[in-house]
Protein backbone atom coordinates (compact mmCIF):
# COMPACT_ATOMS: atom_id res chain seq x y z
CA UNK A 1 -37.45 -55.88 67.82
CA UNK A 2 -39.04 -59.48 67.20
CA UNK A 3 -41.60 -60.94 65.16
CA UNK A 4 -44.80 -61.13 66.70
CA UNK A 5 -45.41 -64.86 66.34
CA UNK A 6 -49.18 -64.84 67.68
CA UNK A 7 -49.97 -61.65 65.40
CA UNK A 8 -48.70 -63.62 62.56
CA UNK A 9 -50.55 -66.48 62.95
CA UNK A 10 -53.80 -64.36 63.36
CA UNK A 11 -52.80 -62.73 59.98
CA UNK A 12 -52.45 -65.80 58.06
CA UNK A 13 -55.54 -66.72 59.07
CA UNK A 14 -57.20 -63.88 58.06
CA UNK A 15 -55.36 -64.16 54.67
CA UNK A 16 -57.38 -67.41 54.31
CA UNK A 17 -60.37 -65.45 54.55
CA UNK A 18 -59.62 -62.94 52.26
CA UNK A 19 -58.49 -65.06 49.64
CA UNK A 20 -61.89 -67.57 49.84
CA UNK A 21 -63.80 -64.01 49.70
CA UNK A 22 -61.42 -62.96 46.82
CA UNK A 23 -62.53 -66.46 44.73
CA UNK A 24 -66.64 -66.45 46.37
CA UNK A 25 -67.17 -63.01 45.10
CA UNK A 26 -66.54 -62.93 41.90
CA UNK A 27 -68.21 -65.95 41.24
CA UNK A 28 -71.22 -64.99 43.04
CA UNK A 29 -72.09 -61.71 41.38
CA UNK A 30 -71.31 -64.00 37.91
CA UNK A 31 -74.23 -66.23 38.42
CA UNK A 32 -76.04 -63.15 39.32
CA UNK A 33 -75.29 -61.92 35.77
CA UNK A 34 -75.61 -65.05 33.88
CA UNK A 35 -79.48 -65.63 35.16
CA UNK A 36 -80.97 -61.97 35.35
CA UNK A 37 -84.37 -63.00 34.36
CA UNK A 38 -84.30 -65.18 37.29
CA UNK A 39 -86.77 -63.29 40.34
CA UNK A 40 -83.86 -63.49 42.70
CA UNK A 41 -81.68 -61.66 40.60
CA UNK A 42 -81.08 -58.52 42.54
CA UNK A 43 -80.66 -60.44 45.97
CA UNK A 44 -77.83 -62.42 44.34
CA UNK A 45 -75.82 -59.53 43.08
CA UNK A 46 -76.18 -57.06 46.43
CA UNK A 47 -74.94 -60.55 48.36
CA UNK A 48 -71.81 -60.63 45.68
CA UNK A 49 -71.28 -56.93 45.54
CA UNK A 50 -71.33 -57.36 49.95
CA UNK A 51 -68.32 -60.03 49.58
CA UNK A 52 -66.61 -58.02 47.00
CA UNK A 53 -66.24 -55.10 49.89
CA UNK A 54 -65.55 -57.65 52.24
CA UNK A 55 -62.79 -59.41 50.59
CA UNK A 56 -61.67 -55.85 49.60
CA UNK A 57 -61.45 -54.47 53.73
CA UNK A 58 -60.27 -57.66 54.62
CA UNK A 59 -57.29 -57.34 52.24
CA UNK A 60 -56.55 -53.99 53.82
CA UNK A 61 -57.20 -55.48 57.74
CA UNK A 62 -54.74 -58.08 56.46
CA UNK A 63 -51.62 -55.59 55.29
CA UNK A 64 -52.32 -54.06 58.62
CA UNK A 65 -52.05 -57.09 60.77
CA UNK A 66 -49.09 -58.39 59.24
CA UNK A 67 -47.04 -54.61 59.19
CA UNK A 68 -47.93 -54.72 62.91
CA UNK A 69 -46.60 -58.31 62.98
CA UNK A 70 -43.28 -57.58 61.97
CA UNK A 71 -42.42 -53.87 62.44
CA UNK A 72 -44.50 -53.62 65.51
CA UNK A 73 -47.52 -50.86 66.57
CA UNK A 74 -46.29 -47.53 65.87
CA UNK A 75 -45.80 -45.00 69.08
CA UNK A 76 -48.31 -42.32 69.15
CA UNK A 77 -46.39 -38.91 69.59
């Protein structure tokens, strides 16, 4: 059993995506917090809390890409 080279390369680049939405979250739902009297407060924070999930299912897509990359799909029984 072999690498799947193609698979890999798809998982890397999703890796790039998680980690932007890893450092774009966090920052986002700060500035939400650091200007709550501002009107668009609650906009700003639902937006950051949306990345935060996203970085967090992309993380998980991610594992799952790459364990299929290199140990290949598992046979259904």
């Amino acid at each position: 059993m072999r690498t799947d080279k193609q698979l890999l390369a798809k998982g890397l680049k999703y890796i790039g995506f998680t980690v932007g939405l890893m450092f774009l979250a966090p920052f986002v739902i700060y500035q939400a917090f650091k200007n709550q009297e501002h009107v668009a407060y609650i906009p700003v924070l639902i937006i950051g809390l949306l990345l935060a999930i996203t970085a967090i299912g992309f993380g998980f897509y991610t594992i799952k890409i790459f364990m299929e990359a290199i140990f290949g799909k598992k046979p259904k029984s």
